[in-house]
C-alpha atoms as a PDB file:
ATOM      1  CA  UNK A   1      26.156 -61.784 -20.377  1.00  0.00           C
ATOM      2  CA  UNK A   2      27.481 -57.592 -20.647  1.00  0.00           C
ATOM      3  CA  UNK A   3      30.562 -57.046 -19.430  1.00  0.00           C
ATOM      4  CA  UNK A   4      30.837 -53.198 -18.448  1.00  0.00           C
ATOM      5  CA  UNK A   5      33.889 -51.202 -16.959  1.00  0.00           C
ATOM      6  CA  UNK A   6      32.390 -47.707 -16.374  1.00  0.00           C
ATOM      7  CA  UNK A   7      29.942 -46.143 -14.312  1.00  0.00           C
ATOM      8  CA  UNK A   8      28.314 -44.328 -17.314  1.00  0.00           C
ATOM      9  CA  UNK A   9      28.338 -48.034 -18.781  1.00  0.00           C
ATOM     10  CA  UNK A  10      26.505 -49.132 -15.838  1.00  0.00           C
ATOM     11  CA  UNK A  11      23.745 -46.625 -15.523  1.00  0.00           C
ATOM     12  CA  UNK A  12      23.228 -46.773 -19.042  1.00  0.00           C
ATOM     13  CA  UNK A  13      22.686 -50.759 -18.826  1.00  0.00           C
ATOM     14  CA  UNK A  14      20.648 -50.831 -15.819  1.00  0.00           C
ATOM     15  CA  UNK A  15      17.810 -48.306 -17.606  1.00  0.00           C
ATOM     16  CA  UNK A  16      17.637 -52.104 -19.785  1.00  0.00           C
ATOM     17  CA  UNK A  17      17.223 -54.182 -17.029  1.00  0.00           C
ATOM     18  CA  UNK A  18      13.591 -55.654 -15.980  1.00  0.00           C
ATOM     19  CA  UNK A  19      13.159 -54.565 -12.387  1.00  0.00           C
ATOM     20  CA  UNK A  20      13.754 -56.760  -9.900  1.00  0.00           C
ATOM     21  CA  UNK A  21      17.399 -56.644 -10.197  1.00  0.00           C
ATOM     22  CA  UNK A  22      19.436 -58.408  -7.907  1.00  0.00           C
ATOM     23  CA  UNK A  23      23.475 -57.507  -7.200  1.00  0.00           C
ATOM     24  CA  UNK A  24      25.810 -59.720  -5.686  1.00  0.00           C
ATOM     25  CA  UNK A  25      29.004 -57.303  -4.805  1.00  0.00           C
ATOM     26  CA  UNK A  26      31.943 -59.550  -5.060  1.00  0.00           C
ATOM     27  CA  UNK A  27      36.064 -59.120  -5.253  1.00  0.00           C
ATOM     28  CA  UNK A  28      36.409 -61.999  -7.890  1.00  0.00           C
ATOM     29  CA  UNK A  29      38.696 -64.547  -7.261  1.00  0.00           C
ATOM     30  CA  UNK A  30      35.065 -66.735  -7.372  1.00  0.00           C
ATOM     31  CA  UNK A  31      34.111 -69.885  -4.728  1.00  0.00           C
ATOM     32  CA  UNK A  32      30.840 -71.509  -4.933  1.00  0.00           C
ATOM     33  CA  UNK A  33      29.901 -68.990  -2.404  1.00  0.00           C
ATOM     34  CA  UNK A  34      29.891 -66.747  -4.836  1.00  0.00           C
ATOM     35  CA  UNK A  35      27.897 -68.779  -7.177  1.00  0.00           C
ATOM     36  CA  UNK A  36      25.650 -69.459  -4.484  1.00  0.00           C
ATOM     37  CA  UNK A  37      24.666 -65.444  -3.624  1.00  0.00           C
ATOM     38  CA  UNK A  38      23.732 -65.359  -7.749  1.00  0.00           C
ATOM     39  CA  UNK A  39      22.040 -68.913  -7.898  1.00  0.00           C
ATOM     40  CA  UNK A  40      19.813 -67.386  -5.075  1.00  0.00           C
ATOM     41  CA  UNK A  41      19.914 -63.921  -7.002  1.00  0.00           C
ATOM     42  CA  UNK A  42      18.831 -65.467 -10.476  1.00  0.00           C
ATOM     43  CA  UNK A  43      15.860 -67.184  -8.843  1.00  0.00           C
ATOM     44  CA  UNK A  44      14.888 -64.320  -7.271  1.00  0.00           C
ATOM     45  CA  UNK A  45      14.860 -61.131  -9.512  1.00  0.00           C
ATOM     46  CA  UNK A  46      14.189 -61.046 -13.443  1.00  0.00           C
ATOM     47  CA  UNK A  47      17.827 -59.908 -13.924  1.00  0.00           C
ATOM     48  CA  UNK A  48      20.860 -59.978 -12.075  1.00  0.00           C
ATOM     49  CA  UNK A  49      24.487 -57.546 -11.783  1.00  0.00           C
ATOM     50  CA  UNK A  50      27.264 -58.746 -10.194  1.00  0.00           C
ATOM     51  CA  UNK A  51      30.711 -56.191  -9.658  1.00  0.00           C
ATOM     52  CA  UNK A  52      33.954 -57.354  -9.848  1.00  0.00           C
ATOM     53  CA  UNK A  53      35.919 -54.801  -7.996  1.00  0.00           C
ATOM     54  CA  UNK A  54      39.219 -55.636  -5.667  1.00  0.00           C
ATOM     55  CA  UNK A  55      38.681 -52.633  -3.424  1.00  0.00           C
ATOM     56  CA  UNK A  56      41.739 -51.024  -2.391  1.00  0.00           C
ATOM     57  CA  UNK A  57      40.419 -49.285   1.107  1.00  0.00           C
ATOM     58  CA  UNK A  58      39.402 -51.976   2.858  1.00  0.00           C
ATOM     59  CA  UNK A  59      43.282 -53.528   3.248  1.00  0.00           C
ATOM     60  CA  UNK A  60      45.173 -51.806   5.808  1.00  0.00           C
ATOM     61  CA  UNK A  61      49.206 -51.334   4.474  1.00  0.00           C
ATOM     62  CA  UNK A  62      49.964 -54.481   6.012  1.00  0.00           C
ATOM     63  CA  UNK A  63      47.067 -56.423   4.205  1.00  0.00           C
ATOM     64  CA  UNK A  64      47.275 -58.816   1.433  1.00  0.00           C
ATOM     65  CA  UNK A  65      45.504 -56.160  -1.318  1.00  0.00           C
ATOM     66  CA  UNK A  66      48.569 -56.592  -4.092  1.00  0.00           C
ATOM     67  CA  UNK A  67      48.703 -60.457  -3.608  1.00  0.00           C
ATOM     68  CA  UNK A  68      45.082 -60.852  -3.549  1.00  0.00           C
ATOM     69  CA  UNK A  69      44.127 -63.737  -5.669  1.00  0.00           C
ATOM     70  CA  UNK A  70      43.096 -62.962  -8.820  1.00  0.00           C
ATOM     71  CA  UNK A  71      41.421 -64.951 -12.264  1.00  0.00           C
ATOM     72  CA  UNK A  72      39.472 -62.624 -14.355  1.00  0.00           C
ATOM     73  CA  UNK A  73      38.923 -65.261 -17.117  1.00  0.00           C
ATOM     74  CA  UNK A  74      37.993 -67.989 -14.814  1.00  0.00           C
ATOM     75  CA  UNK A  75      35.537 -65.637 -12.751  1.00  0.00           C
ATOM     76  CA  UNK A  76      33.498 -64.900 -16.107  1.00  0.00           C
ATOM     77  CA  UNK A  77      33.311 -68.161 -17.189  1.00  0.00           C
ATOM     78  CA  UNK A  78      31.394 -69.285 -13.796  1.00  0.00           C
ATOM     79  CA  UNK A  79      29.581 -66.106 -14.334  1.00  0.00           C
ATOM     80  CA  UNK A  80      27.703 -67.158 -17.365  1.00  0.00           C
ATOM     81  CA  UNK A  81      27.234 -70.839 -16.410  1.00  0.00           C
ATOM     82  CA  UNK A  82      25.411 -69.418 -13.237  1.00  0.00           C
ATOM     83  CA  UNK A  83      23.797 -67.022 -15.727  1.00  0.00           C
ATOM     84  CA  UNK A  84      24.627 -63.278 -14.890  1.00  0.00           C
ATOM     85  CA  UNK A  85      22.996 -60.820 -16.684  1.00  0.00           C
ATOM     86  CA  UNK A  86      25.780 -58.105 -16.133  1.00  0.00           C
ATOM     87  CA  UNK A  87      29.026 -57.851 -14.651  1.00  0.00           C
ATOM     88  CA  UNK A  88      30.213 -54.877 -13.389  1.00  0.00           C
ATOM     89  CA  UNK A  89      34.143 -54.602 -13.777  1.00  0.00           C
ATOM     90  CA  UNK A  90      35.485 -51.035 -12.573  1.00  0.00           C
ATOM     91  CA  UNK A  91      39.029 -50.120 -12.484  1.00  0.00           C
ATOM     92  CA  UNK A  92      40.081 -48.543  -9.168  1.00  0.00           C
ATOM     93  CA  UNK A  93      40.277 -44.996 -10.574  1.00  0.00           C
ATOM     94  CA  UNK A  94      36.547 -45.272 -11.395  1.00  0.00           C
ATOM     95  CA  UNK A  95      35.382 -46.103  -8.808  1.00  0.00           C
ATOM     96  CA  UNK A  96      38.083 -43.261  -6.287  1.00  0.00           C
ATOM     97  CA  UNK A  97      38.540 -40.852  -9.427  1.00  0.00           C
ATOM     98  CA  UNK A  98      41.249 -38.649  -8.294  1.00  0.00           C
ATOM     99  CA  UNK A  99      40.398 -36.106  -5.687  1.00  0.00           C
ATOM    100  CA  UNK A 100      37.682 -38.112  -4.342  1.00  0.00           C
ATOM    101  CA  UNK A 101      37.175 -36.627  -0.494  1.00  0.00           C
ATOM    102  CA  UNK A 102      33.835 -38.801   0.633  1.00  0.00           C
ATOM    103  CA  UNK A 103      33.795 -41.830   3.024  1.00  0.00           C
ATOM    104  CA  UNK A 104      30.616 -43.145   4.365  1.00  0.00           C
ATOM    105  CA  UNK A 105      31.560 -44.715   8.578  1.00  0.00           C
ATOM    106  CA  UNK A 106      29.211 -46.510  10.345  1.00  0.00           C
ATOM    107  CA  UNK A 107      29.632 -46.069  14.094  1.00  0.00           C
ATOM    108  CA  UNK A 108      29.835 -48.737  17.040  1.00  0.00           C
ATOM    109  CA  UNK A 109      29.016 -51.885  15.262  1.00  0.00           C
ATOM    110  CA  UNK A 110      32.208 -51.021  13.784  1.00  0.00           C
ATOM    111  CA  UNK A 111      34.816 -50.335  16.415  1.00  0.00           C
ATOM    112  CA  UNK A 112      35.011 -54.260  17.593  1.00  0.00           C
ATOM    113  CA  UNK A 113      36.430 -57.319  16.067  1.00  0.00           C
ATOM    114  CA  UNK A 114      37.175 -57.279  12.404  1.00  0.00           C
ATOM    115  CA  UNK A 115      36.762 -53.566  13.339  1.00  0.00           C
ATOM    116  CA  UNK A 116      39.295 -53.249  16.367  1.00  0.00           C
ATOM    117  CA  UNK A 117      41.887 -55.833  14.248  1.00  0.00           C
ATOM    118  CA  UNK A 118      41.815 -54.121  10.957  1.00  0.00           C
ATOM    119  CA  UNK A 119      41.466 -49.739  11.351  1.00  0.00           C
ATOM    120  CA  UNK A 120      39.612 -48.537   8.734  1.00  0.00           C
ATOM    121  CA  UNK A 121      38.661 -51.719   7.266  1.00  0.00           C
ATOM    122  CA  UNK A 122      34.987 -50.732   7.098  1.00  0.00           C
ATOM    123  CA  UNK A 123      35.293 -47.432   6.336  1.00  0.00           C
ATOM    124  CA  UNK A 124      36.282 -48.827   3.031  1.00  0.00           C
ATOM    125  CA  UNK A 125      33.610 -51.402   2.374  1.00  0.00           C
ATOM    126  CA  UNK A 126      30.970 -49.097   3.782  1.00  0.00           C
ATOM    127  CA  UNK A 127      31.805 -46.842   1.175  1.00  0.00           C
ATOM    128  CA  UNK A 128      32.253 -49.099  -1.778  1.00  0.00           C
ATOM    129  CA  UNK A 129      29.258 -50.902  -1.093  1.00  0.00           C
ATOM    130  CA  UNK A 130      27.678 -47.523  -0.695  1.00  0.00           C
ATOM    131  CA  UNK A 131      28.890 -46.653  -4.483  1.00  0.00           C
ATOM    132  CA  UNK A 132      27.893 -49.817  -5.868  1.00  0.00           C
ATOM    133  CA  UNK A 133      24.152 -49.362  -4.875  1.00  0.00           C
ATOM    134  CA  UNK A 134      23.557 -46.150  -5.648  1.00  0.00           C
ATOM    135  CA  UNK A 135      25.240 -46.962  -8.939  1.00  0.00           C
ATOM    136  CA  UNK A 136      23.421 -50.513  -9.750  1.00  0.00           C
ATOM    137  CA  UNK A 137      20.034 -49.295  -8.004  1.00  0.00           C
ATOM    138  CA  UNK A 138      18.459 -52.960  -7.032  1.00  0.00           C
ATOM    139  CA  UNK A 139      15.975 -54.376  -5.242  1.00  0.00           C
ATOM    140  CA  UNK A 140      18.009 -57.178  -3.565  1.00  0.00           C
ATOM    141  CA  UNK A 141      22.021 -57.395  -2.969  1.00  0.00           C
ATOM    142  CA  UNK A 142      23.109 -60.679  -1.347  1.00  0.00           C
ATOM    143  CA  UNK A 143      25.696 -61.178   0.546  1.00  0.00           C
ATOM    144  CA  UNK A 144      27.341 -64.755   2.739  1.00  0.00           C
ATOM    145  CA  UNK A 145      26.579 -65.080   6.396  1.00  0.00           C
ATOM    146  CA  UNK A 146      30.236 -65.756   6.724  1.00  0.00           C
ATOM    147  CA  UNK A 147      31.406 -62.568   6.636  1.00  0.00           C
ATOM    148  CA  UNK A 148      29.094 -61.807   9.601  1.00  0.00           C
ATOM    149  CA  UNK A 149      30.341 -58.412  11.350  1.00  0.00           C
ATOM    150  CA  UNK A 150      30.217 -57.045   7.505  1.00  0.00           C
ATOM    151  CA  UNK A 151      26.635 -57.503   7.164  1.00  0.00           C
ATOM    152  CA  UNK A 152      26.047 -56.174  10.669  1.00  0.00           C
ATOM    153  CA  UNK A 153      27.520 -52.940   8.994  1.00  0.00           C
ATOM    154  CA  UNK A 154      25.631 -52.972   5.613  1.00  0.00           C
ATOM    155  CA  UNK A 155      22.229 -53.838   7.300  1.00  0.00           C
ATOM    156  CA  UNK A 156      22.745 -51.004   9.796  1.00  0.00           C
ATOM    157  CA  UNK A 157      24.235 -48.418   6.879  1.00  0.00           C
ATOM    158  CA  UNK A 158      21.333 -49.159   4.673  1.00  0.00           C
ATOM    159  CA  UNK A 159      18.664 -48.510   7.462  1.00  0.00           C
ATOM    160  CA  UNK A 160      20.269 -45.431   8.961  1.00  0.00           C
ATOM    161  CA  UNK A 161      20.514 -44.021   5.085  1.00  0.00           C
ATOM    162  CA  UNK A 162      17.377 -45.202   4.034  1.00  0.00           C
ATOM    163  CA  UNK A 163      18.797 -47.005   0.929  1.00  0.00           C
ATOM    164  CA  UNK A 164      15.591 -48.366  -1.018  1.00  0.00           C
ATOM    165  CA  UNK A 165      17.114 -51.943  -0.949  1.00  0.00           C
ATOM    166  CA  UNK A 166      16.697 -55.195   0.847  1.00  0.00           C
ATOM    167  CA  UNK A 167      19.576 -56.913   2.407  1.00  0.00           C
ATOM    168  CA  UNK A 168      19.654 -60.817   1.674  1.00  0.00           C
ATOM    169  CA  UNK A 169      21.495 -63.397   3.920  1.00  0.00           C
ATOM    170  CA  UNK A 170      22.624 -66.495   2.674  1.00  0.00           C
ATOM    171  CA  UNK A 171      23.923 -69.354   4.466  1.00  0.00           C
ATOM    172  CA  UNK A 172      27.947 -69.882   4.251  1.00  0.00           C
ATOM    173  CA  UNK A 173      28.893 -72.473   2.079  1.00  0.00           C
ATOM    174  CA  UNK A 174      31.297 -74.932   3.424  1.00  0.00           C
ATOM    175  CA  UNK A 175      33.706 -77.608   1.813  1.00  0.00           C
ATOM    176  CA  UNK A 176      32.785 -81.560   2.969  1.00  0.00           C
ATOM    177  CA  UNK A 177      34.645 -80.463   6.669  1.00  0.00           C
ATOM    178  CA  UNK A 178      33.409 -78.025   7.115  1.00  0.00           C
ATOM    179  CA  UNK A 179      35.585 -75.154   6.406  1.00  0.00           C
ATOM    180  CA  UNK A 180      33.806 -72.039   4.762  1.00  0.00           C
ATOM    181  CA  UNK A 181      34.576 -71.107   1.200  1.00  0.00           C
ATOM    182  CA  UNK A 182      36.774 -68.214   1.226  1.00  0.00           C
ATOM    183  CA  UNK A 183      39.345 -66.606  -1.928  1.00  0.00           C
ATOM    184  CA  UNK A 184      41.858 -66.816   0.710  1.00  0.00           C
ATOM    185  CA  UNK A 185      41.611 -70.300   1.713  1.00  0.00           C
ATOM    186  CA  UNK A 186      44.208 -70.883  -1.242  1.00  0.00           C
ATOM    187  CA  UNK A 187      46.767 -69.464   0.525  1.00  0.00           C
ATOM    188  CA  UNK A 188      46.904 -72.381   2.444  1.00  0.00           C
ATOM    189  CA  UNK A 189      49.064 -75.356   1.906  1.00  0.00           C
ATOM    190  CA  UNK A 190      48.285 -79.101   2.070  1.00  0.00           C
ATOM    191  CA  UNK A 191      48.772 -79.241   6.555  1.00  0.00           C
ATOM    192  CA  UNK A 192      47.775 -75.878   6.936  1.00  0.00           C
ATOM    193  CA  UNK A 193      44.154 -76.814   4.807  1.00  0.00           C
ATOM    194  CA  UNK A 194      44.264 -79.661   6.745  1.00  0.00           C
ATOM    195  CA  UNK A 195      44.584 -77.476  10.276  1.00  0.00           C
ATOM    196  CA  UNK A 196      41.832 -74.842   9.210  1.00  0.00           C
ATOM    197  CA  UNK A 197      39.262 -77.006   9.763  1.00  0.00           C
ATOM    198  CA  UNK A 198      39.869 -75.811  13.765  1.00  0.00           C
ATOM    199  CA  UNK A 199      37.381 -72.810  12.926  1.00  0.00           C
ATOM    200  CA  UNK A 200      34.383 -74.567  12.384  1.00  0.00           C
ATOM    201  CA  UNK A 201      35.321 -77.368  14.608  1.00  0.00           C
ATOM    202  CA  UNK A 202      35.054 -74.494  17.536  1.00  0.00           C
ATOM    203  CA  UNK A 203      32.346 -72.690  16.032  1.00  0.00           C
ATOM    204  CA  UNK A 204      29.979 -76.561  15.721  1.00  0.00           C
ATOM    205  CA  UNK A 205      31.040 -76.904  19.360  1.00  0.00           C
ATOM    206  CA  UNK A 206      29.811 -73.461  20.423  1.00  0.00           C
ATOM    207  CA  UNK A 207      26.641 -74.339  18.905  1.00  0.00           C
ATOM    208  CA  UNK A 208      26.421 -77.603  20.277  1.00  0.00           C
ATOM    209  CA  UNK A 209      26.986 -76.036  23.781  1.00  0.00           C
ATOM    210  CA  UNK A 210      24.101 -73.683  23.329  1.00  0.00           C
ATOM    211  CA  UNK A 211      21.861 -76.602  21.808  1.00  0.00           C
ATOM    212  CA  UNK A 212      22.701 -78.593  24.863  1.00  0.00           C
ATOM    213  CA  UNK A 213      21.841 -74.985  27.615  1.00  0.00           C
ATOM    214  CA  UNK A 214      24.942 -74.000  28.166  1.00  0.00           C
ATOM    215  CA  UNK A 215      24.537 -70.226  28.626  1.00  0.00           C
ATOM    216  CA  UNK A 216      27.673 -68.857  29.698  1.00  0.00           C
ATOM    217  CA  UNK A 217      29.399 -66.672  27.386  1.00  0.00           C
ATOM    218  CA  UNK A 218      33.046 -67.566  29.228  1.00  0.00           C
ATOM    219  CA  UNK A 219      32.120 -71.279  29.331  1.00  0.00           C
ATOM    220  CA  UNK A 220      31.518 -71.032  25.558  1.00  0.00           C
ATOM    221  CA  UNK A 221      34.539 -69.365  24.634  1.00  0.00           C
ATOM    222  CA  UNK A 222      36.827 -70.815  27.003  1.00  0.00           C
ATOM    223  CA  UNK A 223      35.733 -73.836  25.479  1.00  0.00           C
ATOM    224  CA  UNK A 224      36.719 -72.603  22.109  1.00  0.00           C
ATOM    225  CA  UNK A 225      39.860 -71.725  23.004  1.00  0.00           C
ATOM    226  CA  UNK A 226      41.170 -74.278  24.315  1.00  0.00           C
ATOM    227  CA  UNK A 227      40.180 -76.611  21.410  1.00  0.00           C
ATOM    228  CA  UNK A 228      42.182 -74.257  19.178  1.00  0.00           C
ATOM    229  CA  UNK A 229      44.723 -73.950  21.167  1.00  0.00           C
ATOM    230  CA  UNK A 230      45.427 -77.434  20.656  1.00  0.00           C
ATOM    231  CA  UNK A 231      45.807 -77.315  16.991  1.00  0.00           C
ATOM    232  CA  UNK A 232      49.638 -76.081  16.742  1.00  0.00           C
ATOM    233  CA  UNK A 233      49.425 -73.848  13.534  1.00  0.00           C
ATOM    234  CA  UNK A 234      46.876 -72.343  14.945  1.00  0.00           C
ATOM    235  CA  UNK A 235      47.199 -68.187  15.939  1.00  0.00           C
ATOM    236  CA  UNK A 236      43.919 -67.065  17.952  1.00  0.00           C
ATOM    237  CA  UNK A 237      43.318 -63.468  16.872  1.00  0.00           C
ATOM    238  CA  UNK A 238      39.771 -63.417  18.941  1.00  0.00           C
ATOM    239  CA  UNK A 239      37.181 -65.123  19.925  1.00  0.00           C
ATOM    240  CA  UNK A 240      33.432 -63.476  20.353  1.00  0.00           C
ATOM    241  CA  UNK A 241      30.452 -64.356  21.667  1.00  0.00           C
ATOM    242  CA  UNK A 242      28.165 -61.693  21.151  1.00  0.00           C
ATOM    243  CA  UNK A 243      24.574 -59.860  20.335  1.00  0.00           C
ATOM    244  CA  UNK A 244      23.568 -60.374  16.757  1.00  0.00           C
ATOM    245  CA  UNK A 245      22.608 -57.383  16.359  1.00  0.00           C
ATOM    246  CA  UNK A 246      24.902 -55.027  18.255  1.00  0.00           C
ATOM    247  CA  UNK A 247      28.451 -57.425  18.639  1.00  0.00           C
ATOM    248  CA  UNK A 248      28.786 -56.493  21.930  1.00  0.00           C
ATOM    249  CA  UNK A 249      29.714 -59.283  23.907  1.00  0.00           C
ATOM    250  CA  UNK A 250      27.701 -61.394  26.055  1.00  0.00           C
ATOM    251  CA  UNK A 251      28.101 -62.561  29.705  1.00  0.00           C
ATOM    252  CA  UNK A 252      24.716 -64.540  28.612  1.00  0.00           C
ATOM    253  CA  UNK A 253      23.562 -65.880  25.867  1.00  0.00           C
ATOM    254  CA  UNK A 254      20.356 -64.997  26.825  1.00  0.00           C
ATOM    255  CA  UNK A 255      19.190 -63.522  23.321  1.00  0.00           C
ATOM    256  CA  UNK A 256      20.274 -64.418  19.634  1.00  0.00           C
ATOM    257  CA  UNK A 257      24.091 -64.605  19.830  1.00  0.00           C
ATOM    258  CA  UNK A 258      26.749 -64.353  17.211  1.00  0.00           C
ATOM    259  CA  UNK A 259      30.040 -67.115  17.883  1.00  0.00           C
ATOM    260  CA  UNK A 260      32.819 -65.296  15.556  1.00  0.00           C
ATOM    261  CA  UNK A 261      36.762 -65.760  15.637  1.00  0.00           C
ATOM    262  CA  UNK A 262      39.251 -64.891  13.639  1.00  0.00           C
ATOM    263  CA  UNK A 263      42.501 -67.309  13.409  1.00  0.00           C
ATOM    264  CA  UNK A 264      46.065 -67.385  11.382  1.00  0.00           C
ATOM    265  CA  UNK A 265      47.027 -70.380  10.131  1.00  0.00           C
ATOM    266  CA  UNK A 266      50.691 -70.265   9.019  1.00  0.00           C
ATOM    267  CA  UNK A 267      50.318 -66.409   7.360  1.00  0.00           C
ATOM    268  CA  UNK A 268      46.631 -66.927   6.271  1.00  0.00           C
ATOM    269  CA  UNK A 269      44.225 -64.891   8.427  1.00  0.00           C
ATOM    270  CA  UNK A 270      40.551 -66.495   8.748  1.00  0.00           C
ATOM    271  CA  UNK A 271      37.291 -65.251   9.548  1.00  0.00           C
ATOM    272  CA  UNK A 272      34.209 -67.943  10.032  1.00  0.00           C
ATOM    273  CA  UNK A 273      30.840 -67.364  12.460  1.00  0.00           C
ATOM    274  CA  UNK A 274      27.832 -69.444  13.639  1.00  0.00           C
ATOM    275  CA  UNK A 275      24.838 -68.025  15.007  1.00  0.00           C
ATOM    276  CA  UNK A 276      23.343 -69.187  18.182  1.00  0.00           C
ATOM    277  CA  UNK A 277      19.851 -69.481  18.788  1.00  0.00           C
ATOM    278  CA  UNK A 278      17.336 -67.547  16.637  1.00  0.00           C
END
């Protein structure tokens, strides 16, 4: 397994790579999520890159970017037992030299949820993400269906800019109750672990709801709330029920729908979806 900090680095080692090369975009601090997006990568592509890159402009100045969790050693030791070809690990001034005036924005899909709680957070991952490609060139980047608004954004970025890539979706890993794998989910202490479990709890009974005809957007979510609600370290930051392809939300789930939320528990923010219908 290469280990390369530059860009020049990179470029130079991807002219050695056997196309189809798969790219798993990551901020370290690895889960068997992670591992998961590079299992799928490995068996897919004859060589696989994976970045390493905590990327400063997608925390607002109230975010957690400075406390982030970080384990370089540990990360490339899982790296090689999943069998990475080449990880990618820029410092932040190579990847925003100084003077660097560019940002790429994707419009609408944007301004809601993760969007409308966090300004500017994907104007920075748009952009990095943006970098990364055009610097790793593959065929295939892979990315968790937990982070669901995100890939929204990347799908629609690398259509509207015509990015020679495909976009793969892999189901969210989650722990034995369901909670999804997440770097910040060790934050959490011993009751508020125990209390996280609320997101999928409400996101398994939105898609129970819809499995059963419920149709209602309100119903759904009202529904959802209330069973959160009743978990006392709980902190609702939204609820969605929306278009999978837009995120605007729904007064019916009359079309493939996207349940989302996004909930503190004690100071740890977290994201989790579920997609309803197909």
């Amino acid at each position: 397994m290469k280990k390369v900090y530059t860009v020049a680095e990179m470029r130079k080692e991807r002219r050695k790579l056997s196309d189809p090369v798969g790219f798993v975009p990551t901020m370290g601090y690895l889960h068997d999520g992670h591992l998961e997006l590079v299992r799928r990568a490995r068996v897919e592509n004859k060589d696989v890159v994976v970045s390493i890159f905590v990327n400063p402009t997608q925390f607002g100045p109230e975010e957690d970017f400075d406390a982030y969790p970080r384990d370089m050693e540990r990360d490339l030791f899982l790296l090689k037992e999943v069998k990475a070809d080449v990880v990618f690990i820029p410092g932040t001034e190579e990847m925003y030299p100084p003077l660097s005036s560019t940002w790429v924005e994707v419009e609408n899909v944007t301004e809601r949820l993760e969007g409308a709680a966090r300004p500017g957070h994907f104007r920075g991952v748009a952009t990095i993400v943006a970098k990364l490609f055009n610097i790793v060139q593959p065929a295939r980047a892979y990315f968790g269906a937990k982070d669901a608004q995100q890939l929204v954004v990347i799908k629609k970025m690398v259509s509207d800019l015509n990015m020679d890539l495909e976009i793969v979706t892999v189901p969210t890993v989650r722990e034995y109750d369901g909670l999804a794998l997440s770097s910040r989910n060790v934050y959490l202490d011993l009751d508020e672990r125990e209390s996280a479990v609320v997101l999928y709890k409400a996101l398994d009974m939105a898609k129970k709801l819809h499995e059963m005809g419920e149709r209602s957007a309100d119903v759904v979510r009202r529904q959802m709330t209330e069973l959160i609600q009743n978990e006392p370290r709980a902190i609702i930051e939204y609820i969605s029920i929306a278009d999978a392809s837009t995120l605007e939300e729904l007064e019916n789930i009359d079309r493939p729908a996207l349940a989302s939320l996004a909930v503190k528990i004690g100071q740890t923010r977290l994201i989790d979806s579920m997609p309803l219908g197909t």
